[in-house]
N, C-alpha and C. Protein backbone atom coordinates (compact mmCIF):
# COMPACT_ATOMS: atom_id res chain seq x y z
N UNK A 1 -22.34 27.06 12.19
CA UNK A 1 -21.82 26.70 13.50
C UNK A 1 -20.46 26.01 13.31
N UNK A 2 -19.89 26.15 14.01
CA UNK A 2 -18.12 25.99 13.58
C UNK A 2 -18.04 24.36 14.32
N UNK A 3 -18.50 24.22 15.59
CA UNK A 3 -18.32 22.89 15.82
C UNK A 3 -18.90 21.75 15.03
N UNK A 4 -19.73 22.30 14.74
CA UNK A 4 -20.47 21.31 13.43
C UNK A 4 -19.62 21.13 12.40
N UNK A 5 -19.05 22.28 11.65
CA UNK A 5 -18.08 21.76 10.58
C UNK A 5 -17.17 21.22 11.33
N UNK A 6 -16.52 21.36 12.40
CA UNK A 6 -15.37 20.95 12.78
C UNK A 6 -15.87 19.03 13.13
N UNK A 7 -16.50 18.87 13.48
CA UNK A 7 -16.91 17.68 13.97
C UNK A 7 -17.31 16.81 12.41
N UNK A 8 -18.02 17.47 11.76
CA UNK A 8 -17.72 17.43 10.21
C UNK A 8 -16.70 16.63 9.65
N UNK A 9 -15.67 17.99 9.81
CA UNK A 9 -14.38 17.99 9.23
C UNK A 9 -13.87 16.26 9.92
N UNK A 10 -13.95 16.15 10.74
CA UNK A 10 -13.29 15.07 11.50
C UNK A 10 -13.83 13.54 11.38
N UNK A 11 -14.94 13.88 11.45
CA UNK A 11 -15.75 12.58 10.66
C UNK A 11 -15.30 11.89 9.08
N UNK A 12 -15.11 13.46 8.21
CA UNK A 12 -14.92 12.96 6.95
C UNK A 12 -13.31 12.39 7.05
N UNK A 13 -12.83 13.60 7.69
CA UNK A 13 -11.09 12.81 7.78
C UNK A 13 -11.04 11.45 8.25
N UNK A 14 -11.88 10.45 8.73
CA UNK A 14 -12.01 9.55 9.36
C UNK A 14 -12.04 8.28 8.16
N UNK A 15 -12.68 9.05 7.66
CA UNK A 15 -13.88 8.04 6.54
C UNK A 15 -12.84 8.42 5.04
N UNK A 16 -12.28 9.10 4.85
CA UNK A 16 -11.84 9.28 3.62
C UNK A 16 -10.45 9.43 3.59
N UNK A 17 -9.69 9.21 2.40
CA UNK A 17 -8.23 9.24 2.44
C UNK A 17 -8.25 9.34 1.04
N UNK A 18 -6.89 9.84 0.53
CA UNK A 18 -6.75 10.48 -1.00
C UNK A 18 -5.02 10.06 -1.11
N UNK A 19 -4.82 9.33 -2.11
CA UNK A 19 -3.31 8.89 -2.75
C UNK A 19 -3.16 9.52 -4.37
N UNK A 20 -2.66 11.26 -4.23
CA UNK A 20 -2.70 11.47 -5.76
C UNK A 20 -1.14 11.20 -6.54
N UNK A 21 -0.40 11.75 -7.45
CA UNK A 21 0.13 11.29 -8.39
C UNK A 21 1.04 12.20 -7.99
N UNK A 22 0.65 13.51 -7.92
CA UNK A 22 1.47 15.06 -7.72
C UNK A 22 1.93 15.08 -6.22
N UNK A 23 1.92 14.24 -5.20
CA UNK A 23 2.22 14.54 -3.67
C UNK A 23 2.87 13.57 -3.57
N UNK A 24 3.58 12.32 -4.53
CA UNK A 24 4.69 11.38 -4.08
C UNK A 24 5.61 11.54 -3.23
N UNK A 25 6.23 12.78 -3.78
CA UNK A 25 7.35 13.78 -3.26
C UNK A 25 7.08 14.46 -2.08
N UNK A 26 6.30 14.53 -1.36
CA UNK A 26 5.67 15.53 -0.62
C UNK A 26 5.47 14.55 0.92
N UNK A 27 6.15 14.60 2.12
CA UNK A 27 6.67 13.69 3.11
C UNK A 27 6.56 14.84 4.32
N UNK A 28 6.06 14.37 5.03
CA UNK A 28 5.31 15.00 6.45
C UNK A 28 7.03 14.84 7.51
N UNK A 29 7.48 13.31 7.52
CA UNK A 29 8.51 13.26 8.50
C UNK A 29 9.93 12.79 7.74
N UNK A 30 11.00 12.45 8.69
CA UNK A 30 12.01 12.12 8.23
C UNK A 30 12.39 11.33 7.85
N UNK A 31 11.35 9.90 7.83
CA UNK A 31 11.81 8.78 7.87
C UNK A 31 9.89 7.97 7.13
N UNK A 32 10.04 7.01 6.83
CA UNK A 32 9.40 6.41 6.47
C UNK A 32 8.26 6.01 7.20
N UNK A 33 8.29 5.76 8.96
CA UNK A 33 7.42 5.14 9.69
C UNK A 33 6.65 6.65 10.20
N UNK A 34 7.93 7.65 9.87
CA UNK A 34 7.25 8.72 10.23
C UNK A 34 5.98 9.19 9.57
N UNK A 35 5.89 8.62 8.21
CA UNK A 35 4.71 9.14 7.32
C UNK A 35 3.75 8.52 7.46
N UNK A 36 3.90 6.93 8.05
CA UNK A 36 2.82 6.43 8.18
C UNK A 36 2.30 6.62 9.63
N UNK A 37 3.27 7.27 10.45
CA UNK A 37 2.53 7.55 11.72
C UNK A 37 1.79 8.46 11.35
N UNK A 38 2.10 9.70 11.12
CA UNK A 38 1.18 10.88 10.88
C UNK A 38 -0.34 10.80 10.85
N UNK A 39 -0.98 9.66 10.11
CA UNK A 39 -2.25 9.82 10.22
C UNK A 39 -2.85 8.91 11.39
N UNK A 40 -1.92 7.84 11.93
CA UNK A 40 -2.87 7.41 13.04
C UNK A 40 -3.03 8.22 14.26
N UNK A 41 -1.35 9.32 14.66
CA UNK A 41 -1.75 10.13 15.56
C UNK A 41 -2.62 10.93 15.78
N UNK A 42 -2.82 11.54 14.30
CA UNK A 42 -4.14 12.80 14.24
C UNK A 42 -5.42 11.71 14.24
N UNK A 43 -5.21 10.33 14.50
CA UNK A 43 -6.72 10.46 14.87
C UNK A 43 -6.58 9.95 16.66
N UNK A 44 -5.07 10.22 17.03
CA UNK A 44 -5.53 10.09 18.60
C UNK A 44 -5.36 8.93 19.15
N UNK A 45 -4.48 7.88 18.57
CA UNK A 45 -4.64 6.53 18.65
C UNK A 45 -3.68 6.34 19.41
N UNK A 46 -3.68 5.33 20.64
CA UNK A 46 -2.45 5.19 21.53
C UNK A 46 -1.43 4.65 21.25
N UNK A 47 -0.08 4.79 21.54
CA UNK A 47 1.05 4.28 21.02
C UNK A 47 1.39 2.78 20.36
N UNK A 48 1.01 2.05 21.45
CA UNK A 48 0.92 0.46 21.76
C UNK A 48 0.24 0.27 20.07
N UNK A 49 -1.40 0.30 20.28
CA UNK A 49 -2.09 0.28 19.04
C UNK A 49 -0.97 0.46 17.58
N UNK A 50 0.05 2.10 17.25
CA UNK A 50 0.36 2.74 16.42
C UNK A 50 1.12 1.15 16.10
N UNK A 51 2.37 1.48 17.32
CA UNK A 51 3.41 -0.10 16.85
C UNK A 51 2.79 -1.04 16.09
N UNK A 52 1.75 -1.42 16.89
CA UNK A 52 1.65 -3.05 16.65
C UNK A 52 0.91 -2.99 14.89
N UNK A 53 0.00 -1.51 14.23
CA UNK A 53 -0.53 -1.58 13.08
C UNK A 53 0.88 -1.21 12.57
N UNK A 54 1.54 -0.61 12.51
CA UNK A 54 2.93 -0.14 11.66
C UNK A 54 3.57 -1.31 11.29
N UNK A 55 3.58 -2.52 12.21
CA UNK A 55 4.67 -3.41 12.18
C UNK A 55 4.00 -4.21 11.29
N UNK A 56 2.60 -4.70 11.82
CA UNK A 56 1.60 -5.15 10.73
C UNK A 56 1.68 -5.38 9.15
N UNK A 57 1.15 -3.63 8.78
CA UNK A 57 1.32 -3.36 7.87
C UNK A 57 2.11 -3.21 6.97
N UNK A 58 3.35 -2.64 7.56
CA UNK A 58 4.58 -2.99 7.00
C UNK A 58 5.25 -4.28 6.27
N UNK A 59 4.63 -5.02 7.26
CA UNK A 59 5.15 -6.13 6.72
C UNK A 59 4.22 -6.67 5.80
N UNK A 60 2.97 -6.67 5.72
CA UNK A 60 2.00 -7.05 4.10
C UNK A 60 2.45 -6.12 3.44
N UNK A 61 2.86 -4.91 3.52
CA UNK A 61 3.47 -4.26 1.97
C UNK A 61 4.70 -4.36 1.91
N UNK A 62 5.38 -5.11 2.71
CA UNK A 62 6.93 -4.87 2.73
C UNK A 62 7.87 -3.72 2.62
N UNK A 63 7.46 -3.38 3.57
CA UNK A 63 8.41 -1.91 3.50
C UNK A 63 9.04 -1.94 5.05
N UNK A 64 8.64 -3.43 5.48
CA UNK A 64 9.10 -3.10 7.33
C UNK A 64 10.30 -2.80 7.18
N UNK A 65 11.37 -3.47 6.08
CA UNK A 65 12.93 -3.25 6.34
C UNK A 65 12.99 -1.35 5.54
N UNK A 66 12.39 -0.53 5.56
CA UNK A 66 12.32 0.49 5.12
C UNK A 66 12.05 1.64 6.42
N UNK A 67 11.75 1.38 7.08
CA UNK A 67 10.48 2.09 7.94
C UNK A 67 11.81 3.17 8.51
N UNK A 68 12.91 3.08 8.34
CA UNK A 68 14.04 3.69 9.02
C UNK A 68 14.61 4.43 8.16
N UNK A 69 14.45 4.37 6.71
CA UNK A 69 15.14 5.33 5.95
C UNK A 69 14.19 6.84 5.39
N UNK A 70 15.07 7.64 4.98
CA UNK A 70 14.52 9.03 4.33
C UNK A 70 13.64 8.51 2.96
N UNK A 71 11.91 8.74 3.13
CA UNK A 71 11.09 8.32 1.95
C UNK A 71 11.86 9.13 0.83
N UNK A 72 12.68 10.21 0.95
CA UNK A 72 12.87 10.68 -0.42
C UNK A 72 14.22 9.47 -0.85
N UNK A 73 14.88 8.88 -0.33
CA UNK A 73 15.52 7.74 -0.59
C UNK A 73 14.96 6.66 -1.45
N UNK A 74 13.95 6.80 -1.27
CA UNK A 74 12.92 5.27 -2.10
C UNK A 74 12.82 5.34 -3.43
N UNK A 75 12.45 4.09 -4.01
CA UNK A 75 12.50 4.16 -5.34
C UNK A 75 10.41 4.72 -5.32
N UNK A 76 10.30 4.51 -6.70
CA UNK A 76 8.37 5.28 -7.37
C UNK A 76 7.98 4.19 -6.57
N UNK A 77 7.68 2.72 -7.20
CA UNK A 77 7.01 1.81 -6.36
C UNK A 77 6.96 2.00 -5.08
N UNK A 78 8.35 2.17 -4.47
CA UNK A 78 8.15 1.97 -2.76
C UNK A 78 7.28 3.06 -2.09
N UNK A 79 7.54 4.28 -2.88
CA UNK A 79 7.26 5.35 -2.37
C UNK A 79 5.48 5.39 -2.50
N UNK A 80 5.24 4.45 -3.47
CA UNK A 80 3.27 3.99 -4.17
C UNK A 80 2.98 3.54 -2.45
N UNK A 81 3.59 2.31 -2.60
CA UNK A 81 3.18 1.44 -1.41
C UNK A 81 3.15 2.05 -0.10
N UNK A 82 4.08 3.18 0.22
CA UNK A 82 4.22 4.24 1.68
C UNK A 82 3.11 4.69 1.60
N UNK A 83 2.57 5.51 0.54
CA UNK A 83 0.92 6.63 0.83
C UNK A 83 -0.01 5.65 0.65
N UNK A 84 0.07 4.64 0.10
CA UNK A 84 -1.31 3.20 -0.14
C UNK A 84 -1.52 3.05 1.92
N UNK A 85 0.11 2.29 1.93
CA UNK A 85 0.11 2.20 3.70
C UNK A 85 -0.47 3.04 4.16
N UNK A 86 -0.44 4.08 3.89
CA UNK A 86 -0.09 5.39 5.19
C UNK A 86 -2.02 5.56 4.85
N UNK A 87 -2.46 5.59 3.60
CA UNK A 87 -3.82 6.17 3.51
C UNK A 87 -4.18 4.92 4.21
N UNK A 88 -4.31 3.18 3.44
CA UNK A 88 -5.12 2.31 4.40
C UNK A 88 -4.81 1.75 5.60
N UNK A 89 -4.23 2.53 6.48
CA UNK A 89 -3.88 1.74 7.55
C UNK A 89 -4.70 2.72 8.82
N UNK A 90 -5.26 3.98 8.14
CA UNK A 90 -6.31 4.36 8.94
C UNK A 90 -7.61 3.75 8.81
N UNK A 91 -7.91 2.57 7.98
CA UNK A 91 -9.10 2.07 7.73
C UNK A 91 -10.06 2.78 7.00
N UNK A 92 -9.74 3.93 6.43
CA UNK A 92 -10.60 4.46 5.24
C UNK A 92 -12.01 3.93 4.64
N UNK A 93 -13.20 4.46 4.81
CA UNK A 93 -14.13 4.09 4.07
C UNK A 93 -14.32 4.21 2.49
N UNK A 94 -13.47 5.17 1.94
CA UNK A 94 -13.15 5.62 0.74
C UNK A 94 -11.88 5.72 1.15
N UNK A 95 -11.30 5.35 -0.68
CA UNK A 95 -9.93 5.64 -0.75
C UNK A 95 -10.09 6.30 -2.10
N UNK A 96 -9.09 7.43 -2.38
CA UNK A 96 -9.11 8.17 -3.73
C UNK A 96 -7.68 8.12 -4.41
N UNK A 97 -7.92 7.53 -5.44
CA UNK A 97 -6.21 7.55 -5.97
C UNK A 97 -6.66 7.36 -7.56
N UNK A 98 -5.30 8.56 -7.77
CA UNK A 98 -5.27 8.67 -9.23
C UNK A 98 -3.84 8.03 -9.66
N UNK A 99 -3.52 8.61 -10.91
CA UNK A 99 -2.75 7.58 -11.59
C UNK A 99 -1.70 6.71 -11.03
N UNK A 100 -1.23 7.00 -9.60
CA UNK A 100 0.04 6.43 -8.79
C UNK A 100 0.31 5.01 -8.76
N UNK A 101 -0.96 4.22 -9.51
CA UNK A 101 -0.88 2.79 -9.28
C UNK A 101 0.31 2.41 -11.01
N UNK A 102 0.57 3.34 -11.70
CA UNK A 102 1.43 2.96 -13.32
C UNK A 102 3.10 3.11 -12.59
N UNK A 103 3.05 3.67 -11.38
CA UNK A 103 4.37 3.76 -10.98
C UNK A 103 4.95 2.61 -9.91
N UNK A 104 4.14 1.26 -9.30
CA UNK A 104 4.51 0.49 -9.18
C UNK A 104 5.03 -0.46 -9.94
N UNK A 105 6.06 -1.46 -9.52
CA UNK A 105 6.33 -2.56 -10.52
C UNK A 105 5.57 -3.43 -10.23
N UNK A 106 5.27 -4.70 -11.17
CA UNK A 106 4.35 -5.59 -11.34
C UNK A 106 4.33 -6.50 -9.92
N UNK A 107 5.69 -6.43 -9.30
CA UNK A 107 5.06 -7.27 -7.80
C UNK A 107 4.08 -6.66 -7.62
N UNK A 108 4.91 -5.37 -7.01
CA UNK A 108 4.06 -4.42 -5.73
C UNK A 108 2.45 -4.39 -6.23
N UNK A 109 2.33 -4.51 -7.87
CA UNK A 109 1.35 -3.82 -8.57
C UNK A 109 0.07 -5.36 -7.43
N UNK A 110 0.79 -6.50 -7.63
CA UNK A 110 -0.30 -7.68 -7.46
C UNK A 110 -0.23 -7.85 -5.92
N UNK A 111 0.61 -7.46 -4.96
CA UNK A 111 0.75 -7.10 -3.62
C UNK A 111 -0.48 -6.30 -3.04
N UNK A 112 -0.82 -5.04 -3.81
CA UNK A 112 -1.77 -4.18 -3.53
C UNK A 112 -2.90 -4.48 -3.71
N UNK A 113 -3.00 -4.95 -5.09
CA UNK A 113 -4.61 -5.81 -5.96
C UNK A 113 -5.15 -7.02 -4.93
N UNK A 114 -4.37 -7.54 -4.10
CA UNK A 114 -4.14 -8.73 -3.88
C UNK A 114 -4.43 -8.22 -2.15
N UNK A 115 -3.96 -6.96 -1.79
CA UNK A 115 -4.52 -6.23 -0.44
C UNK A 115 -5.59 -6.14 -0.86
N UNK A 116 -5.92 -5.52 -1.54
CA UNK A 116 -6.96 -5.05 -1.71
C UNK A 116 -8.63 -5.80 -1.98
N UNK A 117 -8.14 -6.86 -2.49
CA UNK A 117 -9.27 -8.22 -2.65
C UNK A 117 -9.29 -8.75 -1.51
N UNK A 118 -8.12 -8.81 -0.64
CA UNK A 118 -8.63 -9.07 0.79
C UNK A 118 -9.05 -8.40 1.95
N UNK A 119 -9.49 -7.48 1.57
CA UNK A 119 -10.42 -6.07 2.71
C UNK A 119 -11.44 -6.23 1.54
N UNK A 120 -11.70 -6.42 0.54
CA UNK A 120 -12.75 -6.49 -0.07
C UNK A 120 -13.26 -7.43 0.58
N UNK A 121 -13.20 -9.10 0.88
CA UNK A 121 -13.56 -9.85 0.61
C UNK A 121 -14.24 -10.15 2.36
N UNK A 122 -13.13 -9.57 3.31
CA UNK A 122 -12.48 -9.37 4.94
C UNK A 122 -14.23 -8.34 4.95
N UNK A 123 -13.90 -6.93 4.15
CA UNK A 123 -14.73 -6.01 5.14
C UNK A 123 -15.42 -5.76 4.36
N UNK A 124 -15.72 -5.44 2.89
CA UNK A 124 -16.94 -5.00 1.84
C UNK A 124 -16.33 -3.70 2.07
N UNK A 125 -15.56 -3.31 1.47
CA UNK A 125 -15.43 -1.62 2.04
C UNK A 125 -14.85 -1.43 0.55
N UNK A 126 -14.77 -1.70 -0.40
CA UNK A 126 -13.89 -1.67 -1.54
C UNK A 126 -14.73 -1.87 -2.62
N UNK A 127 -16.45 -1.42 -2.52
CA UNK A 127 -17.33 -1.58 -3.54
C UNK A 127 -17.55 -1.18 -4.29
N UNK A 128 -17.91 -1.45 -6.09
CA UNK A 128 -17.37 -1.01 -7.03
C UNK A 128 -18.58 0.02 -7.89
C-alpha cells in the first residue's frame, strides 16, 4: 500500500537525519540559511517558528554572522557545523554521522560535544 510507505517514509524522515563525510560539498540553496531552511520546510513548519529556530541555532553554533553567505564559501569546520545545524535543528531522534566530526577545529569540535551533552542531558535523545 503506497500510503503506508509514504506515511512511513515521513515518519522516518521525521525521526532520523544523516551528516556523511562525502555530501559536505553538496548544498540544496544559495546561501547558508538556505540549507538550514530546507529541512524545516519539508516538514511544513510555519515561517515565524523557521526564523525564530534559525536565529536560535545559529547563534549556539555560531554561524548567525554566516547565514548570508554562499556555503561553498566556508571553510571544512563551518561547513561541519551547517549539516550538524541543518540535521539537529529538525529535532532528530537519531542522528547518523560519519567521519565529518576530524574536519572541525578544536573549538567547533567542543561547541558540538558540548551541544550535544546538552540535549543529552535537556532530552535523553543522544543514548549510547
Amino acid at each position: 500500500n503506497s500510503k503506508f510507505e509514504y506515511k512511513t517514509l515521513l515518519k522516518m524522515r521525521r525521526n532520523m537525519s544523516i551528516v556523511v563525510y562525502k555530501h559536505l560539498d553538496i548544498f540544496v540553496g544559495e546561501k547558508v540559511v538556505d540549507e538550514i531552511v530546507y529541512g524545516l520546510e519539508s516538514l511544513a513548519m510555519k515561517k515565524n517558528e523557521i526564523r525564530e529556530l534559525i536565529s536560535s541555532y545559529a547563534r549556539m553554533f555560531k554561524l548567525d554572522e554566516l547565514l548570508e553567505r554562499d556555503p561553498n564559501s566556508l571553510g571544512s569546520s563551518d561547513k561541519v557545523k551547517m549539516k550538524i545545524l541543518s540535521s539537529m535543528i529538525i529535532k532528530p531522534k537519531i542522528l547518523v554521522i560519519d567521519n565529518v566530526i576530524s574536519e572541525l577545529d578544536y573549538e567547533d569540535k567542543l561547541l558540538i560535544f558540548e551541544y550535544w551533552l546538552d540535549v543529552y542531558n535537556k532530552e535523553n535523545v543522544l543514548n549510547s
